[in-house]
PDB file of N, CA and C in Angstrom:
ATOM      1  N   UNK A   1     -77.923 126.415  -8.377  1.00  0.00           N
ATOM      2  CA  UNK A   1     -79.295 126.096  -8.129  1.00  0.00           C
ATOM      3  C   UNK A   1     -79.358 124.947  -7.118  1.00  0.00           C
ATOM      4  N   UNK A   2     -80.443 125.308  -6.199  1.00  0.00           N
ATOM      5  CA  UNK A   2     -80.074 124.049  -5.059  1.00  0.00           C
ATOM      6  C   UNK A   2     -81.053 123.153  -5.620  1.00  0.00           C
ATOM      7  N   UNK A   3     -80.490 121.798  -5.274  1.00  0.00           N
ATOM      8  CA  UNK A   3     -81.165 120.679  -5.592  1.00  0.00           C
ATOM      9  C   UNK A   3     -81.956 119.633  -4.021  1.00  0.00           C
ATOM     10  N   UNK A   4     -82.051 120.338  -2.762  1.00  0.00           N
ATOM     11  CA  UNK A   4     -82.592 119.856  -1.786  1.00  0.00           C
ATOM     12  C   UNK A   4     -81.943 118.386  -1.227  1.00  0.00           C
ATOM     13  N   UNK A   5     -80.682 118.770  -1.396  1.00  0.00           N
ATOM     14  CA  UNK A   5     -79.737 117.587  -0.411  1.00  0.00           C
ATOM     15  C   UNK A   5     -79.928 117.368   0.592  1.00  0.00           C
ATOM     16  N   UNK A   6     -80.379 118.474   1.504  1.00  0.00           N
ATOM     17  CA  UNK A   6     -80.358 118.903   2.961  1.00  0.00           C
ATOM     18  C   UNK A   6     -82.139 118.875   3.129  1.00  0.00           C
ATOM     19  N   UNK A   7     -82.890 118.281   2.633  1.00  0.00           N
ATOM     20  CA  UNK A   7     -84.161 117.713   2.886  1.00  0.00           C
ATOM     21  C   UNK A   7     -84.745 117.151   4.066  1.00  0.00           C
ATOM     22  N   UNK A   8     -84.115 116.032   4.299  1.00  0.00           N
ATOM     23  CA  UNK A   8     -84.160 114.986   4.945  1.00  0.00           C
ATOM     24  C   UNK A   8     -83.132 116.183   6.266  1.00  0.00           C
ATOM     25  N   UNK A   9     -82.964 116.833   6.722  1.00  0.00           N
ATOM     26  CA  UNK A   9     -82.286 116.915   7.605  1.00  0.00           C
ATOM     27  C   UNK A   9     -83.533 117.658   8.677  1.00  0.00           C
ATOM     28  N   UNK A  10     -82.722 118.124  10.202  1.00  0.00           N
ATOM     29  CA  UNK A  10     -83.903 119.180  11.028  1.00  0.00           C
ATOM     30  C   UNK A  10     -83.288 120.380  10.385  1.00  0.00           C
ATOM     31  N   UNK A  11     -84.316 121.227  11.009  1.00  0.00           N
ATOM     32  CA  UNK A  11     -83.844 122.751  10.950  1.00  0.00           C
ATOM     33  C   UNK A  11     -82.308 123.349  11.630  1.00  0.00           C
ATOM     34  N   UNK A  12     -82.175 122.518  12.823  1.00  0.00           N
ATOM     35  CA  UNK A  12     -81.086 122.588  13.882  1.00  0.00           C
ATOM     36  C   UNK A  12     -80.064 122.348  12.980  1.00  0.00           C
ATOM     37  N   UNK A  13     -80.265 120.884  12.417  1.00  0.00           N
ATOM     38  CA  UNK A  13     -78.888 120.697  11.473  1.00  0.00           C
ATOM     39  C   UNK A  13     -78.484 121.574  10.472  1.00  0.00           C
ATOM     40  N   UNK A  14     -79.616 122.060   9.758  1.00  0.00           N
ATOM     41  CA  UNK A  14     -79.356 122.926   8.707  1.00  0.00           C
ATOM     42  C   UNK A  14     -78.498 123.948   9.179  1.00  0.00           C
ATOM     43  N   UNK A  15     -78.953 124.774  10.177  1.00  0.00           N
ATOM     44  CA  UNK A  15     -77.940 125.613  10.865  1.00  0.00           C
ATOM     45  C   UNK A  15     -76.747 125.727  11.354  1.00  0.00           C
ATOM     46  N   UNK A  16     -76.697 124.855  11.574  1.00  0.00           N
ATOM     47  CA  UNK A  16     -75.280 124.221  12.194  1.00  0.00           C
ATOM     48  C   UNK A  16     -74.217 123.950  10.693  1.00  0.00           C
ATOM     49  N   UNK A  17     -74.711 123.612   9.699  1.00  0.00           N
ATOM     50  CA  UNK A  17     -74.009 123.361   8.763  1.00  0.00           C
ATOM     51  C   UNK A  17     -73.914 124.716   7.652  1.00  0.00           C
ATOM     52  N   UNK A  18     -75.237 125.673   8.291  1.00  0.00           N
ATOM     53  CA  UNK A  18     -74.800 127.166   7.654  1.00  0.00           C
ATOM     54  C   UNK A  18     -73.745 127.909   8.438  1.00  0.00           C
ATOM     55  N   UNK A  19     -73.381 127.482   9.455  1.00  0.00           N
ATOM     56  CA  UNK A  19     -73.017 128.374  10.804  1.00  0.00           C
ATOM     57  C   UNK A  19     -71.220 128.037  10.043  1.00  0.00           C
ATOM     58  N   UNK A  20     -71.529 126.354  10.041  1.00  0.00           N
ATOM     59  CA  UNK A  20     -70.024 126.093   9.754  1.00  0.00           C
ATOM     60  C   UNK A  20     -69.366 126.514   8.586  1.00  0.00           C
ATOM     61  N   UNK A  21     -70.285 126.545   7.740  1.00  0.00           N
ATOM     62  CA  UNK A  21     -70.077 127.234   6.116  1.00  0.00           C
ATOM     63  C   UNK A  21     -69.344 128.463   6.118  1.00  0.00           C
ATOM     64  N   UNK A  22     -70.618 129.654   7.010  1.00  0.00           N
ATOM     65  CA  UNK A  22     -70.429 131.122   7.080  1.00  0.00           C
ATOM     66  C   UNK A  22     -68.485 130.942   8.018  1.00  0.00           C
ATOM     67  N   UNK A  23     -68.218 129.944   8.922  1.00  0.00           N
ATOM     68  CA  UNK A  23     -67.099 130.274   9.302  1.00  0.00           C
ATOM     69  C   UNK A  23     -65.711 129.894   8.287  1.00  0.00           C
ATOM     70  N   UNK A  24     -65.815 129.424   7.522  1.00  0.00           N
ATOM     71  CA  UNK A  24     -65.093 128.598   6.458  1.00  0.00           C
ATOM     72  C   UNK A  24     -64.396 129.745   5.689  1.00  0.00           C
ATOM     73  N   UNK A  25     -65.765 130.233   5.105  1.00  0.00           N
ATOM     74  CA  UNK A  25     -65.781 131.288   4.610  1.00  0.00           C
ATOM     75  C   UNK A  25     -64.818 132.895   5.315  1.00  0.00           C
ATOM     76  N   UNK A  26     -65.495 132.914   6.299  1.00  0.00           N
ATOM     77  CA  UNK A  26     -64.943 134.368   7.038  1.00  0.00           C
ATOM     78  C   UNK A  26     -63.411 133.889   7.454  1.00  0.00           C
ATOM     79  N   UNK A  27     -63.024 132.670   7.254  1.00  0.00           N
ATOM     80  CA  UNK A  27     -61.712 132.397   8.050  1.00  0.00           C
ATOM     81  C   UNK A  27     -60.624 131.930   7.019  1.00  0.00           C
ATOM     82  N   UNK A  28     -61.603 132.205   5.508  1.00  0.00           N
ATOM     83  CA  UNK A  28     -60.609 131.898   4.606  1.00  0.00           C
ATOM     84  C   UNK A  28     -59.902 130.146   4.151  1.00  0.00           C
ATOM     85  N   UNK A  29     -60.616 129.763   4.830  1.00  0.00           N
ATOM     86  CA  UNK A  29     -60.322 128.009   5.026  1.00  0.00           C
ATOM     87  C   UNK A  29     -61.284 127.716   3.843  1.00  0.00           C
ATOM     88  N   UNK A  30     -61.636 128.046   2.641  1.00  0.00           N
ATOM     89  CA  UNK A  30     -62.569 127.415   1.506  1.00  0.00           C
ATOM     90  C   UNK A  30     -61.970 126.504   0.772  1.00  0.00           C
ATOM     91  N   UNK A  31     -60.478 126.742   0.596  1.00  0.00           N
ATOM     92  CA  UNK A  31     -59.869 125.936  -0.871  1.00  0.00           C
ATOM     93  C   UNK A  31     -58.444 126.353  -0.380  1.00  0.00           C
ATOM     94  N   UNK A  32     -57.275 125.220  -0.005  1.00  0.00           N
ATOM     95  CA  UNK A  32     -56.158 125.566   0.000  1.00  0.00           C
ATOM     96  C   UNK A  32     -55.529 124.475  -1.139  1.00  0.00           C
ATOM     97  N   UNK A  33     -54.235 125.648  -1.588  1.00  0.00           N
ATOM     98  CA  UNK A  33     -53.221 124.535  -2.413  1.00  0.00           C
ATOM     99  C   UNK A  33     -52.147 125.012  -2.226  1.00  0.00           C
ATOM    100  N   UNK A  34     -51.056 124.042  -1.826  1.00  0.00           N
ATOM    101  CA  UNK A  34     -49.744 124.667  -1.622  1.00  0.00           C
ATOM    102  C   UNK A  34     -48.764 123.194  -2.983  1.00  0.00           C
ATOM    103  N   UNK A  35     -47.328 124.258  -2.975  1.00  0.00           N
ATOM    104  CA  UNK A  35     -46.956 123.522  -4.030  1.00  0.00           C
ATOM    105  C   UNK A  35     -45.028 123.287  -3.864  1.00  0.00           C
ATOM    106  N   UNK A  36     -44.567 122.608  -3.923  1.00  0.00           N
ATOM    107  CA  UNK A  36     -43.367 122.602  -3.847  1.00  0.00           C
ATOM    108  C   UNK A  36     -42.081 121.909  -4.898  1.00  0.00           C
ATOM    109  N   UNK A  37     -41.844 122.707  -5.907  1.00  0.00           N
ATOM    110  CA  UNK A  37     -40.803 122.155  -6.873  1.00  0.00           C
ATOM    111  C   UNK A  37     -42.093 121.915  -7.764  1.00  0.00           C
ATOM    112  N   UNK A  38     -42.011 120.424  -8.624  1.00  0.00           N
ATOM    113  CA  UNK A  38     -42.734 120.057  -9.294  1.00  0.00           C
ATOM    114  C   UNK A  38     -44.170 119.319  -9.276  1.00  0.00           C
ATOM    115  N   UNK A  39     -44.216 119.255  -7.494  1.00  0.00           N
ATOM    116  CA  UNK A  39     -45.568 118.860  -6.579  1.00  0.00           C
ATOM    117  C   UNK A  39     -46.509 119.982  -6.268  1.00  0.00           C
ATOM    118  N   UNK A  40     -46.974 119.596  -6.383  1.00  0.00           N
ATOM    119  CA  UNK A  40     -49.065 120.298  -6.122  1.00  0.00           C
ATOM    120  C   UNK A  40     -49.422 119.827  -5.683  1.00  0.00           C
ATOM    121  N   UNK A  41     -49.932 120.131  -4.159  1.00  0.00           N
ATOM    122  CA  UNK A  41     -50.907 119.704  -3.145  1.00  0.00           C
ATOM    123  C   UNK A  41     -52.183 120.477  -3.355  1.00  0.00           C
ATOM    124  N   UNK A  42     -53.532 119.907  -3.116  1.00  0.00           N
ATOM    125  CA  UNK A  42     -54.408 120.636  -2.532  1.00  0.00           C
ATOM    126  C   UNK A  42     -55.642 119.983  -2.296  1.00  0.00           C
ATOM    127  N   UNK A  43     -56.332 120.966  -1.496  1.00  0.00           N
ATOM    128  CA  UNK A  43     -57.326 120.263  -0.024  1.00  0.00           C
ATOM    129  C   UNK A  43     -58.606 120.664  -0.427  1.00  0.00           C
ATOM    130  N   UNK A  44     -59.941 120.487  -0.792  1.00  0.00           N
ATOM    131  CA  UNK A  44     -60.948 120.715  -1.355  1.00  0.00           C
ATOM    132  C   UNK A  44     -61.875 119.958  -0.463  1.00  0.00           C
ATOM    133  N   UNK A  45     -63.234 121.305  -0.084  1.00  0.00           N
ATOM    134  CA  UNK A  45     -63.664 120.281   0.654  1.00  0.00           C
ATOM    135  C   UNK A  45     -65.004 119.184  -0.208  1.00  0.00           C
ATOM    136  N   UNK A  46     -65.505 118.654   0.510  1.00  0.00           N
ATOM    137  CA  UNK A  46     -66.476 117.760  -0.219  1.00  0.00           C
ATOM    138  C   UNK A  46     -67.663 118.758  -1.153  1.00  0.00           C
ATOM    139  N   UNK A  47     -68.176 119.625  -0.558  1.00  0.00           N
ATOM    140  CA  UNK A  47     -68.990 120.594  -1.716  1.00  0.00           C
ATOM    141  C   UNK A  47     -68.528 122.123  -1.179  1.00  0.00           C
ATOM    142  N   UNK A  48     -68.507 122.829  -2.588  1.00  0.00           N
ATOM    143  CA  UNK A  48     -67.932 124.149  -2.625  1.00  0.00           C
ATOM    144  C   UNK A  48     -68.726 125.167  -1.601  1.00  0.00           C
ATOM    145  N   UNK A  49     -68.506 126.016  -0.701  1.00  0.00           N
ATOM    146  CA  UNK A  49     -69.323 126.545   0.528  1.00  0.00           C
ATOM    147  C   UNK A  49     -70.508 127.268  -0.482  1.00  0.00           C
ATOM    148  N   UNK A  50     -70.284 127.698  -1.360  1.00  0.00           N
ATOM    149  CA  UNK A  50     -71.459 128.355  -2.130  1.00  0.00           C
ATOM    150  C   UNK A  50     -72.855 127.854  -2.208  1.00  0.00           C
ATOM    151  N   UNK A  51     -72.276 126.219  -2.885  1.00  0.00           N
ATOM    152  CA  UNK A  51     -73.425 125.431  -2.874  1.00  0.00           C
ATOM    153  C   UNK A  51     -73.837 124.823  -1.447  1.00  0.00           C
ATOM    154  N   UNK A  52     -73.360 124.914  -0.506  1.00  0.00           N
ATOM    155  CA  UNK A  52     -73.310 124.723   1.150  1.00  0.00           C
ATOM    156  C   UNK A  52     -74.644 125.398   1.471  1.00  0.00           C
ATOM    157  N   UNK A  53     -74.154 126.586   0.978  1.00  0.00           N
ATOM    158  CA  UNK A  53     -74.972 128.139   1.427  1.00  0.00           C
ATOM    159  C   UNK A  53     -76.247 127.704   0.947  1.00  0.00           C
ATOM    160  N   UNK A  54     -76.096 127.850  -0.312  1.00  0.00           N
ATOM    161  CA  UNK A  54     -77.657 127.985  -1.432  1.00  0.00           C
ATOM    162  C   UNK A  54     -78.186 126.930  -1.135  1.00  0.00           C
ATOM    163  N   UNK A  55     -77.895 125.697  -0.751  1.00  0.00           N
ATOM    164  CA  UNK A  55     -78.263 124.182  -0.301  1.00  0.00           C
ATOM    165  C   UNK A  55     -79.374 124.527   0.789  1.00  0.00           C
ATOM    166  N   UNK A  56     -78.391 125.394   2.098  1.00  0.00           N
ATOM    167  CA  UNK A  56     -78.941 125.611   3.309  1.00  0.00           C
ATOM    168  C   UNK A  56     -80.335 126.483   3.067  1.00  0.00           C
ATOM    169  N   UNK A  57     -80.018 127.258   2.167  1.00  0.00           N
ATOM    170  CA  UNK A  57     -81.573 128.228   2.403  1.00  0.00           C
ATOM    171  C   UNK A  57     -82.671 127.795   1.640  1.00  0.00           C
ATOM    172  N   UNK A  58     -82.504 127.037   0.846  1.00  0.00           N
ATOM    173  CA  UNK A  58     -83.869 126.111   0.303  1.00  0.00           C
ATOM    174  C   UNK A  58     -83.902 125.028   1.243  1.00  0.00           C
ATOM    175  N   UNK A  59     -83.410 124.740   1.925  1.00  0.00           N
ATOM    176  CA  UNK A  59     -83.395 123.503   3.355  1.00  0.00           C
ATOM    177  C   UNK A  59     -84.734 124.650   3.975  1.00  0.00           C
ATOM    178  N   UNK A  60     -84.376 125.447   4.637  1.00  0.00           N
ATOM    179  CA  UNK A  60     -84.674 126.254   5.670  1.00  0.00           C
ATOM    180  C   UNK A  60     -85.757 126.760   4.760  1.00  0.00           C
ATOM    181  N   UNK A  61     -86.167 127.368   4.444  1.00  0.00           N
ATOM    182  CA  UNK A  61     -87.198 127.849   3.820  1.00  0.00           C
ATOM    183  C   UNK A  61     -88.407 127.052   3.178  1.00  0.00           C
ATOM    184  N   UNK A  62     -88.005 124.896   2.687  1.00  0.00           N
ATOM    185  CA  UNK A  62     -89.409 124.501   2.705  1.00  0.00           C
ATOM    186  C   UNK A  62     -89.329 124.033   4.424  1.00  0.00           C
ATOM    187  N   UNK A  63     -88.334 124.247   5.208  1.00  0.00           N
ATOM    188  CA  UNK A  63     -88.956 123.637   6.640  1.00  0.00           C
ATOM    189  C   UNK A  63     -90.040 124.858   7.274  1.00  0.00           C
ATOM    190  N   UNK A  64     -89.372 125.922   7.264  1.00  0.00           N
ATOM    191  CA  UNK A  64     -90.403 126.935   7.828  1.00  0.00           C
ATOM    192  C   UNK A  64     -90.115 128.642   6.951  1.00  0.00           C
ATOM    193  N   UNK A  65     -91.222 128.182   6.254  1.00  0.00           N
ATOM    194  CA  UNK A  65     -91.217 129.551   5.031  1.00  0.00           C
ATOM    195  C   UNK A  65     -91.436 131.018   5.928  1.00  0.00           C
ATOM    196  N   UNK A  66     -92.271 131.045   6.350  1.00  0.00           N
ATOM    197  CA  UNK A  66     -92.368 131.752   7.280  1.00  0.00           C
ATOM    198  C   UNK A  66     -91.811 132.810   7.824  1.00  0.00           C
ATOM    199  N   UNK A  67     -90.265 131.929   8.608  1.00  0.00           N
ATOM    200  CA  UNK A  67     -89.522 132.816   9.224  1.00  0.00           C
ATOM    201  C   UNK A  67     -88.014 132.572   8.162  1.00  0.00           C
ATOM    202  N   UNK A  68     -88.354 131.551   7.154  1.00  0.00           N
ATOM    203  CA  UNK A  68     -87.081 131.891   6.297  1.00  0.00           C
ATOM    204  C   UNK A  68     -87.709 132.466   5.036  1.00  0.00           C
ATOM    205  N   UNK A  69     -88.231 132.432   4.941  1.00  0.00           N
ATOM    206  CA  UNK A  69     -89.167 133.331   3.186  1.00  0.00           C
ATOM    207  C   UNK A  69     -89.298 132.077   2.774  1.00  0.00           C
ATOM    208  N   UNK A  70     -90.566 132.257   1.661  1.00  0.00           N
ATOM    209  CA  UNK A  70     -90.817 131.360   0.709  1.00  0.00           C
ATOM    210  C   UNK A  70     -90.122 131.180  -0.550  1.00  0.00           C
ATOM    211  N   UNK A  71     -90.053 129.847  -0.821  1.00  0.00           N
ATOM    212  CA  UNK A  71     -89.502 129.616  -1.845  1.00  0.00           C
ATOM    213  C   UNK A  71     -89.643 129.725  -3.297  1.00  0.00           C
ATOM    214  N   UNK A  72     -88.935 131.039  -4.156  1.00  0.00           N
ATOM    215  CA  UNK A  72     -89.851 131.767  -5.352  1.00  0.00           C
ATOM    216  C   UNK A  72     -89.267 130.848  -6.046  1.00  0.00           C
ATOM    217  N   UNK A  73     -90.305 130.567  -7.763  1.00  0.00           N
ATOM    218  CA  UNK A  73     -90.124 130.248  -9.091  1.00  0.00           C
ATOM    219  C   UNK A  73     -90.207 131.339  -9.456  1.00  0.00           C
ATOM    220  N   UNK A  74     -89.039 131.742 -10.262  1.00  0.00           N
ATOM    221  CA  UNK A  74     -89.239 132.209 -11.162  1.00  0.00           C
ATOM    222  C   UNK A  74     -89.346 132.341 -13.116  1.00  0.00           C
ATOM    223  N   UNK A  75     -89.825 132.652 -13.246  1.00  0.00           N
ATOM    224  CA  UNK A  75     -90.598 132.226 -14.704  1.00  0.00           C
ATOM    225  C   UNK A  75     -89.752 133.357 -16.108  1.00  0.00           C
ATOM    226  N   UNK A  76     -89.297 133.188 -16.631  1.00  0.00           N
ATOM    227  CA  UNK A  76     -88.800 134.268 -17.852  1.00  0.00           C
ATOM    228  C   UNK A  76     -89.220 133.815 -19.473  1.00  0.00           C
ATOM    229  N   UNK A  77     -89.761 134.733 -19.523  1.00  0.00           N
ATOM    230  CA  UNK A  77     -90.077 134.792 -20.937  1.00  0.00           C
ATOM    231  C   UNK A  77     -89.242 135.670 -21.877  1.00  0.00           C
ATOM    232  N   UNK A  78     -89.386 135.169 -23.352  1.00  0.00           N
ATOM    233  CA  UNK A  78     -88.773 135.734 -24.327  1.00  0.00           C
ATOM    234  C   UNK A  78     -89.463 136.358 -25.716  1.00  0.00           C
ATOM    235  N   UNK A  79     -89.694 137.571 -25.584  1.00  0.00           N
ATOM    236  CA  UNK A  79     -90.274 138.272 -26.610  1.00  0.00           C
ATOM    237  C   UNK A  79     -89.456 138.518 -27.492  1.00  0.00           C
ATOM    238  N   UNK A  80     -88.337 138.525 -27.780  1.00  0.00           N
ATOM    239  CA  UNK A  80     -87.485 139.048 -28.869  1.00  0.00           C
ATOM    240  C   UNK A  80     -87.244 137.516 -29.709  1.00  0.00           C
ATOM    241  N   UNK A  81     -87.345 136.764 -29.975  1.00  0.00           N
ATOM    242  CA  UNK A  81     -86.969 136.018 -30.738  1.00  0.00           C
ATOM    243  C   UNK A  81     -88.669 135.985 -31.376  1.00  0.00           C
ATOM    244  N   UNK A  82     -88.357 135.951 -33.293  1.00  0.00           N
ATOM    245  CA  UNK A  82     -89.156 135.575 -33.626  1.00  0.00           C
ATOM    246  C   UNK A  82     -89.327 134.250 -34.631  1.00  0.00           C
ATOM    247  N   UNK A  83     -90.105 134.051 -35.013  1.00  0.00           N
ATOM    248  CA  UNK A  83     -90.491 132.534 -35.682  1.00  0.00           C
ATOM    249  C   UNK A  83     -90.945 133.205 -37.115  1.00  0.00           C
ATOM    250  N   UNK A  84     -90.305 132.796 -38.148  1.00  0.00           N
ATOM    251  CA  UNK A  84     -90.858 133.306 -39.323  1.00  0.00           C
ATOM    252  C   UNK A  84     -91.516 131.877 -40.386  1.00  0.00           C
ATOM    253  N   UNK A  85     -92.564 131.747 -40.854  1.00  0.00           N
ATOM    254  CA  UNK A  85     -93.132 130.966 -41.425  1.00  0.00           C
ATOM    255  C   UNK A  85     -93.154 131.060 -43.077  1.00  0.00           C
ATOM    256  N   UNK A  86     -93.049 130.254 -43.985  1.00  0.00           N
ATOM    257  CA  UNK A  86     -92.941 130.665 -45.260  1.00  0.00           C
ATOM    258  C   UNK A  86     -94.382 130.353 -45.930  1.00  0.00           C
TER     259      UNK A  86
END
C-alpha cells in the first residue's frame, strides 16, 4: 500500500524514478547475494522496486489524475460474520 513518499516530488521526477525501477527490474539487478565458504554477501537496495512502483503511481495519479487515473478507495464489507445477543 503506498504511503505518498514521492509527494513532494514533480511529475518528471516521478518518472524518472519509475523508468529506473522498470529497468532494475527487466535487468534483473533487484536483490543480489553472493556467498563464499562461511560468508554471505548481499546488496539490497534502499526500498524493494515493488514498493518503488506502487509509490510511483499514487505519486502520478494525485499529480495529474487525468492522464494517470484516479485514485480509487476501496471499501469491503462483511456479511458473513454474525453477532449473536443473549
Amino acid at each position: 500500500m503506498a504511503t505518498g513518499i514521492f509527494a513532494d516530488f514533480t511529475e518528471s521526477e516521478v518518472l524518472a524514478i519509475r523508468a529506473a525501477a522498470k529497468t532494475l527490474v527487466t535487468e534483473g539487478k533487484t536483490l543480489m547475494t553472493w556467498g563464499s565458504g562461511n560468508t554471505t554477501t548481499g546488496k539490497q537496495f534502499v526500498m524493494p522496486v515493488k514498493e518503488v512502483l506502487e509509490e510511483c503511481r499514487y505519486a502520478l495519479r494525485k499529480l495529474d489524475p487525468d492522464t494517470y487515473g484516479a485514485h480509487v478507495t476501496r471499501a469491503r464489507c462483511n456479511f458473513n460474520s454474525a453477532t449473536y445477543g443473549s
